[in-house]
C-alpha atoms as a PDB file:
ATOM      1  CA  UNK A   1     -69.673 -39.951  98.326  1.00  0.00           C
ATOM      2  CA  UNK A   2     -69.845 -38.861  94.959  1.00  0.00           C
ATOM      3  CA  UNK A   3     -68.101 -40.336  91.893  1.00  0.00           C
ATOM      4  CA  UNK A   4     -64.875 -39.685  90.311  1.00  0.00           C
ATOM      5  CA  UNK A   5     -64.413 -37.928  87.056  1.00  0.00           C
ATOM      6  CA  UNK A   6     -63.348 -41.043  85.659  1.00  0.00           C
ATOM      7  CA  UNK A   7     -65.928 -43.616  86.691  1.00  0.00           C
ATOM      8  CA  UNK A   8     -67.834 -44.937  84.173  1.00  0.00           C
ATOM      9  CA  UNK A   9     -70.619 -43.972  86.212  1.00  0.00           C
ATOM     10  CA  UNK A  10     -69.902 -40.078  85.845  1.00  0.00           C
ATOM     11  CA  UNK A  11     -70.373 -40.654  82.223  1.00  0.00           C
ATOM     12  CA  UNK A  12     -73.817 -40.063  80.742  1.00  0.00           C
ATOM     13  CA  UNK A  13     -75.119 -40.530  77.533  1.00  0.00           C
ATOM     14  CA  UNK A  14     -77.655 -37.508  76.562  1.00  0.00           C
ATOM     15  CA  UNK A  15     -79.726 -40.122  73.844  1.00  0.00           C
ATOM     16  CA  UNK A  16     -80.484 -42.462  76.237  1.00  0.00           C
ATOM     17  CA  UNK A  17     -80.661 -40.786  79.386  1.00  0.00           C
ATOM     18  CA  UNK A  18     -84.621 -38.889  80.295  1.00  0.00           C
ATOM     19  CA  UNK A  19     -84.883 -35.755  80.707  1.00  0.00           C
ATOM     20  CA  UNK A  20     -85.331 -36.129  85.643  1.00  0.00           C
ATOM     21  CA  UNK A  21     -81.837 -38.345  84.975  1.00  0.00           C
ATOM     22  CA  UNK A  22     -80.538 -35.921  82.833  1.00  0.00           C
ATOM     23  CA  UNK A  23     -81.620 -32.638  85.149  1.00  0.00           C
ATOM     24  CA  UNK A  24     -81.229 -34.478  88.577  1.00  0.00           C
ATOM     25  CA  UNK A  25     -77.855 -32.331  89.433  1.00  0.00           C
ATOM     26  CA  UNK A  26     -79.551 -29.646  88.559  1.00  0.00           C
ATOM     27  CA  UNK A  27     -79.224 -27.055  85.309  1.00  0.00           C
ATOM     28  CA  UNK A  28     -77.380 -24.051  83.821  1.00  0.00           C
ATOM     29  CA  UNK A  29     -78.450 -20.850  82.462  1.00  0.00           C
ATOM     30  CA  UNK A  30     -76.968 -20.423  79.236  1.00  0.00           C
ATOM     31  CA  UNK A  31     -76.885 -16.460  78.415  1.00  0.00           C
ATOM     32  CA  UNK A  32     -75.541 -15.726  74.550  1.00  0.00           C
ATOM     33  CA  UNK A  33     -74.458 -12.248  74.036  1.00  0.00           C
ATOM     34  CA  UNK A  34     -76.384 -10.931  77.397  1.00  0.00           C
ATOM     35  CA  UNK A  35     -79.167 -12.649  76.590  1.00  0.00           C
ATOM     36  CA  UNK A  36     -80.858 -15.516  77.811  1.00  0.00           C
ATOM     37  CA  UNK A  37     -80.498 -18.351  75.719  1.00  0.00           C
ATOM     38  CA  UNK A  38     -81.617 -21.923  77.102  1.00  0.00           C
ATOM     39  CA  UNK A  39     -81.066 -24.215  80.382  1.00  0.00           C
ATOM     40  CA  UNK A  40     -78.653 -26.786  79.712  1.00  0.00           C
ATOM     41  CA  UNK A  41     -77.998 -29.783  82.459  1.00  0.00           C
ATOM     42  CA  UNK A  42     -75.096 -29.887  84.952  1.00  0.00           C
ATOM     43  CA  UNK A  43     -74.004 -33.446  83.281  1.00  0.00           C
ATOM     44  CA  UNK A  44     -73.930 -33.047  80.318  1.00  0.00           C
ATOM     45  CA  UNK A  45     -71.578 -30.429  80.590  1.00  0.00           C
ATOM     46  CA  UNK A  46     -69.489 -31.794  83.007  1.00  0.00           C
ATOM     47  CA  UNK A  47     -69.209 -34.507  80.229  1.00  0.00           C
ATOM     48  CA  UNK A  48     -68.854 -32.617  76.993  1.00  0.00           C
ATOM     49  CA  UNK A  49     -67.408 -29.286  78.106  1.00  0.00           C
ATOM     50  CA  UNK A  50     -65.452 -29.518  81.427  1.00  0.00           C
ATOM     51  CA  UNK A  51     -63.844 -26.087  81.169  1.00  0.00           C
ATOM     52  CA  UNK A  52     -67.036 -24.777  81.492  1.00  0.00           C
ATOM     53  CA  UNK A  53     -66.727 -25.803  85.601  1.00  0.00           C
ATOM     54  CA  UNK A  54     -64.667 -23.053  86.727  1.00  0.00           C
ATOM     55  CA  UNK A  55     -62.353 -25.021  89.126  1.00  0.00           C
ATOM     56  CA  UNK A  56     -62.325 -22.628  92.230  1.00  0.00           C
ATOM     57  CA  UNK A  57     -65.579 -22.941  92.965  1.00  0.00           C
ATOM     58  CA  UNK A  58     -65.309 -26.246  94.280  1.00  0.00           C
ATOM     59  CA  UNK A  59     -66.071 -26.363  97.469  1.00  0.00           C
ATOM     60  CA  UNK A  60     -66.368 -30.798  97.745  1.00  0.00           C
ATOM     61  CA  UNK A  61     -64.525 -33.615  95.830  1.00  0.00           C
ATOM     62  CA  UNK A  62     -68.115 -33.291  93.213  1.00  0.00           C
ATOM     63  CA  UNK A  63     -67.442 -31.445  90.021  1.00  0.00           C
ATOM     64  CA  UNK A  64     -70.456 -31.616  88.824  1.00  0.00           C
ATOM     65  CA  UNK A  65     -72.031 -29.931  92.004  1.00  0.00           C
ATOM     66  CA  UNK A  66     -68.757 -27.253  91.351  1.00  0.00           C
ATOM     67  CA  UNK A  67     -70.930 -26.044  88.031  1.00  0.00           C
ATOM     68  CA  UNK A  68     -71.720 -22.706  87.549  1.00  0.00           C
ATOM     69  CA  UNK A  69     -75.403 -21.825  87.893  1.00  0.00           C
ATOM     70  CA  UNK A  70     -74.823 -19.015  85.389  1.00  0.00           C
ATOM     71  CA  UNK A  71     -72.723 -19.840  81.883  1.00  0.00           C
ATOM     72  CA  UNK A  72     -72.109 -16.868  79.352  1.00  0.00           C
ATOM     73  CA  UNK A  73     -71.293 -17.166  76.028  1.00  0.00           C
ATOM     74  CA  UNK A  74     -69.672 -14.298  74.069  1.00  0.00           C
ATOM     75  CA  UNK A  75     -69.385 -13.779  70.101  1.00  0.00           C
ATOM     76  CA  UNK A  76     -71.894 -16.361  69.145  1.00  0.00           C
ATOM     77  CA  UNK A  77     -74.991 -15.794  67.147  1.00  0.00           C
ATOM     78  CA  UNK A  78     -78.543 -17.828  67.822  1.00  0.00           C
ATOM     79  CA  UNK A  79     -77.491 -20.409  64.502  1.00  0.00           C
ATOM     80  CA  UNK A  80     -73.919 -21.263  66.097  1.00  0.00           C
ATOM     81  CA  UNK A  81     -75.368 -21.888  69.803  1.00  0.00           C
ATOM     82  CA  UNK A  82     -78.326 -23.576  67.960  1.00  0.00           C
ATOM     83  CA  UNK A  83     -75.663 -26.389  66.357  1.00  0.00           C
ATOM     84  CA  UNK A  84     -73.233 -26.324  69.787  1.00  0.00           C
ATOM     85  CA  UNK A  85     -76.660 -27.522  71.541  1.00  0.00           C
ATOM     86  CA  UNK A  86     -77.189 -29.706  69.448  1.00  0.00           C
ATOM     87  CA  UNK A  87     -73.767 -31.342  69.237  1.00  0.00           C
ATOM     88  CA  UNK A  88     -74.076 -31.515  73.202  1.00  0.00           C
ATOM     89  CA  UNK A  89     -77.279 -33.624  73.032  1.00  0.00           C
ATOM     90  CA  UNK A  90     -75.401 -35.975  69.638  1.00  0.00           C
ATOM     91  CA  UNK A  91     -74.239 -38.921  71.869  1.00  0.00           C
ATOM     92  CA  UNK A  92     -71.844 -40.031  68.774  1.00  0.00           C
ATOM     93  CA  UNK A  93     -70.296 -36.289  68.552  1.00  0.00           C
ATOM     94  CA  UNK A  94     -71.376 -35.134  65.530  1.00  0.00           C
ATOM     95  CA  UNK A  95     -72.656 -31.876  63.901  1.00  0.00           C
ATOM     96  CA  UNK A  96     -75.146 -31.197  61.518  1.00  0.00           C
ATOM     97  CA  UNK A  97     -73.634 -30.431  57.668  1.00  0.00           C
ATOM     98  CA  UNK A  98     -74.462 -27.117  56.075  1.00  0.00           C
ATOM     99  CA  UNK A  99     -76.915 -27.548  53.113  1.00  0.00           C
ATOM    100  CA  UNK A 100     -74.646 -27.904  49.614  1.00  0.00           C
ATOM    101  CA  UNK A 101     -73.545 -24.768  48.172  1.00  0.00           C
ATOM    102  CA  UNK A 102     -74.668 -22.797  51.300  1.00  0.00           C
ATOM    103  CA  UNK A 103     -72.234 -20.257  53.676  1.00  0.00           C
ATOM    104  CA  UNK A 104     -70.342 -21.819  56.124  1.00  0.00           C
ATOM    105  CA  UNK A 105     -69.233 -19.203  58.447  1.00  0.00           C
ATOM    106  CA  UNK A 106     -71.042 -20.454  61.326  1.00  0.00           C
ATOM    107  CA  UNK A 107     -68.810 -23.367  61.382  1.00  0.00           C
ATOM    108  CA  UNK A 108     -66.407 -21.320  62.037  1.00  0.00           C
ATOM    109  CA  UNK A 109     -68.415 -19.630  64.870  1.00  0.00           C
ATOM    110  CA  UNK A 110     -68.200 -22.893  66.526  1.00  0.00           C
ATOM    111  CA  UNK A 111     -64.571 -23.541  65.964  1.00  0.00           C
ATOM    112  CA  UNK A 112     -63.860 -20.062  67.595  1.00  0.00           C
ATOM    113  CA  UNK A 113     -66.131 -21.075  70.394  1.00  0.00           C
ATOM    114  CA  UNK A 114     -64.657 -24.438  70.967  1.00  0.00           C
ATOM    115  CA  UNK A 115     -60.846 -22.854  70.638  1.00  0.00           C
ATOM    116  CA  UNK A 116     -62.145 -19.906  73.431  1.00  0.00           C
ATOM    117  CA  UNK A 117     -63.836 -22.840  76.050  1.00  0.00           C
ATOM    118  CA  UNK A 118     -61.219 -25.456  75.236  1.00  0.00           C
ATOM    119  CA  UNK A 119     -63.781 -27.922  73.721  1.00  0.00           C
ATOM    120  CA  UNK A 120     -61.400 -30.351  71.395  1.00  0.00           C
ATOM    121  CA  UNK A 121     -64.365 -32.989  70.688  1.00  0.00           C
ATOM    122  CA  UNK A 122     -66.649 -29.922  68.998  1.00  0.00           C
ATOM    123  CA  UNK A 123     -63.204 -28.817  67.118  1.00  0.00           C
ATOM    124  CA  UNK A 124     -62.534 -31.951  65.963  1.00  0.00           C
ATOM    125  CA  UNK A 125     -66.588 -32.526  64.662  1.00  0.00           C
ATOM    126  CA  UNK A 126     -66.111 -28.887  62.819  1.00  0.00           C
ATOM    127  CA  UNK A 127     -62.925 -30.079  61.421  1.00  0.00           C
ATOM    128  CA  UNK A 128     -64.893 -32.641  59.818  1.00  0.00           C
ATOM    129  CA  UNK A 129     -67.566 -30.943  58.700  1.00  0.00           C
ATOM    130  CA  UNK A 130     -65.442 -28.102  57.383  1.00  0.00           C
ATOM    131  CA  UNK A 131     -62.981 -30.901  54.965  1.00  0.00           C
ATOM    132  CA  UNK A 132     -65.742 -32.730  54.256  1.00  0.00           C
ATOM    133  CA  UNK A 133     -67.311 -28.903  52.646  1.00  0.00           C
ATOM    134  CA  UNK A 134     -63.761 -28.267  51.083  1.00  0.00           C
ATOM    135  CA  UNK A 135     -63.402 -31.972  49.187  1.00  0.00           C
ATOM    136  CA  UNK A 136     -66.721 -30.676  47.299  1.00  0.00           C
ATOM    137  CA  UNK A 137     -65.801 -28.879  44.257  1.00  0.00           C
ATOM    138  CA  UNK A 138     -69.619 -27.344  43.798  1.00  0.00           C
ATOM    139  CA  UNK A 139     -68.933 -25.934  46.812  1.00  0.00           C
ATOM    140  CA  UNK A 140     -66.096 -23.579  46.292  1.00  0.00           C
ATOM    141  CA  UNK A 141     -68.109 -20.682  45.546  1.00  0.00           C
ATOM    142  CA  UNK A 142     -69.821 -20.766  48.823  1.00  0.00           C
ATOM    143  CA  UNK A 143     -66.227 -20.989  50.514  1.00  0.00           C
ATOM    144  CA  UNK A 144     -65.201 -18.031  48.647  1.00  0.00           C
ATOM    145  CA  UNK A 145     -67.961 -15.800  49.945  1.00  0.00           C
ATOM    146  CA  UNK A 146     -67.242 -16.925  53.126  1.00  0.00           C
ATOM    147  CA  UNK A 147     -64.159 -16.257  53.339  1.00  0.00           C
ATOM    148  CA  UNK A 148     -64.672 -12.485  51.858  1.00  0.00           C
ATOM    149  CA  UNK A 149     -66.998 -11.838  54.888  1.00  0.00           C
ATOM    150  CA  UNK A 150     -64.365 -12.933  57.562  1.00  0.00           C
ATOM    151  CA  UNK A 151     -62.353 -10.462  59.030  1.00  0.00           C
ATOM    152  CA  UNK A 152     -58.918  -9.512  57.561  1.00  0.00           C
ATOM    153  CA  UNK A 153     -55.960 -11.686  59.406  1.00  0.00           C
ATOM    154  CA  UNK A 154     -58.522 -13.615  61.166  1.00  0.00           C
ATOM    155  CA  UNK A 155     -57.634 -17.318  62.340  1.00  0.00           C
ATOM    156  CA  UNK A 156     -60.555 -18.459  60.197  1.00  0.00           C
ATOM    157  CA  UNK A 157     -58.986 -17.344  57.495  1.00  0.00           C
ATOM    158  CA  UNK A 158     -55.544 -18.136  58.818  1.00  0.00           C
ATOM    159  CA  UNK A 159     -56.975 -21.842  58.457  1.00  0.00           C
ATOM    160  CA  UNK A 160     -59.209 -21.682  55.702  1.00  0.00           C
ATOM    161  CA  UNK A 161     -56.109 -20.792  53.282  1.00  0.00           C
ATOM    162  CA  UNK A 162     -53.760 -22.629  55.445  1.00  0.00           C
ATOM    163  CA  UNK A 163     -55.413 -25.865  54.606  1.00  0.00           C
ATOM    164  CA  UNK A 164     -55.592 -25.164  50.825  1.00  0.00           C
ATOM    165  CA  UNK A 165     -52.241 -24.213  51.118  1.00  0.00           C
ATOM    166  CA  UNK A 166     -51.075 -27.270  52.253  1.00  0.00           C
ATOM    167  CA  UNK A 167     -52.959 -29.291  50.129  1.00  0.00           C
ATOM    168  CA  UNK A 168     -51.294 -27.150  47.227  1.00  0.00           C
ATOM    169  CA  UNK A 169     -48.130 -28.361  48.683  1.00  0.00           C
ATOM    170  CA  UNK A 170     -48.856 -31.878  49.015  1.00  0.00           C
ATOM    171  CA  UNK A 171     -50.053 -31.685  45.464  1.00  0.00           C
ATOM    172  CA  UNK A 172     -54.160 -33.078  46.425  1.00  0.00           C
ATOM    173  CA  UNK A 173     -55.825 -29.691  45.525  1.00  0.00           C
ATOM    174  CA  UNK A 174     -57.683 -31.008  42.032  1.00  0.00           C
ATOM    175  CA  UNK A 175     -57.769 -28.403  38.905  1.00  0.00           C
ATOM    176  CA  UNK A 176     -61.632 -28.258  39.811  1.00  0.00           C
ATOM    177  CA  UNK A 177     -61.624 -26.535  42.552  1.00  0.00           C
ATOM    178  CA  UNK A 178     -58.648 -24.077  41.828  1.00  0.00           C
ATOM    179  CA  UNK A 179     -60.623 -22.460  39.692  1.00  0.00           C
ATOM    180  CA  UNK A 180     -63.189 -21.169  41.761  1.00  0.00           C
ATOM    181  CA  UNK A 181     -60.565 -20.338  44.094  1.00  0.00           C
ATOM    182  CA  UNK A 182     -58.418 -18.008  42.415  1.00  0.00           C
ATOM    183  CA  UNK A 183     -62.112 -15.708  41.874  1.00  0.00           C
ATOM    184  CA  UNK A 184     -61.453 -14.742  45.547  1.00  0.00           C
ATOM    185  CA  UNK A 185     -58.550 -12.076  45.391  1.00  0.00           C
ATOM    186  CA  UNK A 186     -58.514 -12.210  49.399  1.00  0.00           C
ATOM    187  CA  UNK A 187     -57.958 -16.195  49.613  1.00  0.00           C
ATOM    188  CA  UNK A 188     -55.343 -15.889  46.738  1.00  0.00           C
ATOM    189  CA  UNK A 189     -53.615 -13.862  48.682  1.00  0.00           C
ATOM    190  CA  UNK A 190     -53.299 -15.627  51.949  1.00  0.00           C
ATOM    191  CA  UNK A 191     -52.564 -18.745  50.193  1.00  0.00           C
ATOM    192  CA  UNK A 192     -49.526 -17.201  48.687  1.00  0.00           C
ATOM    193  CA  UNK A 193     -48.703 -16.133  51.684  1.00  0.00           C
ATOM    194  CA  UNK A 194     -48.244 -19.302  53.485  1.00  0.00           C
ATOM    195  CA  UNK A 195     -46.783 -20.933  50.474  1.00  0.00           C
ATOM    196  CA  UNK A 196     -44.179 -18.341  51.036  1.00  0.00           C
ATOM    197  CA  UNK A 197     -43.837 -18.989  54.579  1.00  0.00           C
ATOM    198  CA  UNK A 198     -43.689 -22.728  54.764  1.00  0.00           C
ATOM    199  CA  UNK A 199     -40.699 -22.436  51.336  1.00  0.00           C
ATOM    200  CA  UNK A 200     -38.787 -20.380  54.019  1.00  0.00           C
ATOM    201  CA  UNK A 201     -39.743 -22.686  57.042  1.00  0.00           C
ATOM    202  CA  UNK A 202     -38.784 -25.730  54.877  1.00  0.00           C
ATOM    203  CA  UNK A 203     -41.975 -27.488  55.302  1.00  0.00           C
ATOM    204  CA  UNK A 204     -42.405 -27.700  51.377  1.00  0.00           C
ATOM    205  CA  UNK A 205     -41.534 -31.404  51.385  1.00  0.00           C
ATOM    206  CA  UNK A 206     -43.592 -32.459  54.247  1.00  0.00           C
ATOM    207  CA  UNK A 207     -46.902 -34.285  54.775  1.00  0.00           C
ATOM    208  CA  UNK A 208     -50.153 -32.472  54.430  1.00  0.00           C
ATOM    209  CA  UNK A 209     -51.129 -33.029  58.434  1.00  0.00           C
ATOM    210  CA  UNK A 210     -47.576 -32.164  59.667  1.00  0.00           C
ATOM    211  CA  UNK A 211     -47.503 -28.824  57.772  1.00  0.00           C
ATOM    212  CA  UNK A 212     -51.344 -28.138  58.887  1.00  0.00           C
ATOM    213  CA  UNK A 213     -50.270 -28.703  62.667  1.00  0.00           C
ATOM    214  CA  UNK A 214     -47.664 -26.340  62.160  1.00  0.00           C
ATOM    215  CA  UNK A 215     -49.180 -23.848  60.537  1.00  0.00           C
ATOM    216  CA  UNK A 216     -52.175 -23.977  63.663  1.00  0.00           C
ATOM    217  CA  UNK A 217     -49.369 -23.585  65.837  1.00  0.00           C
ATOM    218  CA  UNK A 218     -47.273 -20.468  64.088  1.00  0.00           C
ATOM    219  CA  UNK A 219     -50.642 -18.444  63.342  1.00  0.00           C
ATOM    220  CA  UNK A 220     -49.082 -15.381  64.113  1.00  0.00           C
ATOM    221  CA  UNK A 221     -45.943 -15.598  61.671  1.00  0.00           C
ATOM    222  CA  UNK A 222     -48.944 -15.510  58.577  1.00  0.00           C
ATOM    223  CA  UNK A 223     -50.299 -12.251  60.556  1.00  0.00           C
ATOM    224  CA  UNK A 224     -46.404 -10.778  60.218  1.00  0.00           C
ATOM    225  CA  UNK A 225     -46.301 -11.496  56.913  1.00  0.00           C
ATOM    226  CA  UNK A 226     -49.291  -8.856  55.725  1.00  0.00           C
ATOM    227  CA  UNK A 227     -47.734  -6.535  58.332  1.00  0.00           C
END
């Protein structure tokens, strides 16, 4: 009989597991964009990304003999997968940092990708890696060309000038790193425009997290706004 999905036994740990222990469920095709892209095994995802099992295909009490043989990815490039793969094998969760100074729009590849698959671990590890980025002043030009390559009323940039929003709110954005800011007429402007919102929502007073949650959940009231 196999083991429920909460044994500790169901639980693997890809560091210290070989590759036969790893593969002995057997493995799934990964295709990105149509194409190919690498093999990954049956427990780890069953682990790390659960929502990748499509639940009516299980035919026993196993999940992880429920996943799919074929997985396809959609709207990722080579670097994004590249970093998701490699999160998958980090037994502690985390991601690799981008270099200092250096675009970070495949972070927000992988925050797209974890918010389409339901992944919360891999959004929480961008998260991290993204406000780590942000608390570095030298690297506010590199955020500003990112955010000028993102699409117009994107979420990215529904969160990138959320969160300096509500750190203008909560008074924690330092002088240093306004300045590069206000170079990027785009992020400016979406800033504003949740400053604007939250006045009207009364969230002006409120902690930085609180007004961060809300603005995550009331995305499309900033999309209004420029409408």
């Amino acid at each position: 009989m196999s083991e429920s999905p909460g044994s500790s036994e169901s639980k693997v740990n890809p560091r210290s597991a070989n590759v036969l222990d790893l593969e002995a469920d057997g493995v799934v095709s990964v295709y990105v964009n149509g194409k190919f892209a690498w093999q990954l095994p049956k427990k780890i995802l069953y682990v790390k990304v659960p929502s990748a099992i499509p639940k009516f295909q299980v035919e026993d009490d196993d999940p992880i003999g429920a996943a799919p043989a074929v997985w396809e990815i959609k709207n990722c490039s080579e670097e994004a997968f590249r970093l998701f793969n490699e999160w998958l094998y980090n037994s502690r969760g985390q991601l690799k940092e981008p270099l200092p100074g250096s675009p970070i729009n495949v972070y927000f590849e992988l925050n797209q990708l974890a918010s389409v698959y339901q992944i919360p671990d891999l959004a929480i590890a961008v998260s991290k890696v993204i406000q780590k980025f942000f608390d570095d002043s030298e690297n506010m030009s590199a955020v500003s060309k990112s955010y000028a390559d993102l699409p117009p009323k994107s979420p990215d940039r529904a969160t990138i000038s959320g969160r300096f929003a509500a750190l203008v709110l909560t008074k924690q954005l330092k002088m240093d790193i306004m300045k590069p800011l206000i170079e990027s007429t785009d992020l400016t402007r979406d800033l504003l425009i949740w400053l604007v919102i939250c006045k009207q929502y009364g969230l002006d007073n409120d902690g930085y997290q609180k007004i961060f949650d809300w603005m995550g959940e009331n995305y499309q009231v900033w999309v209004e706004a420029q409408e």
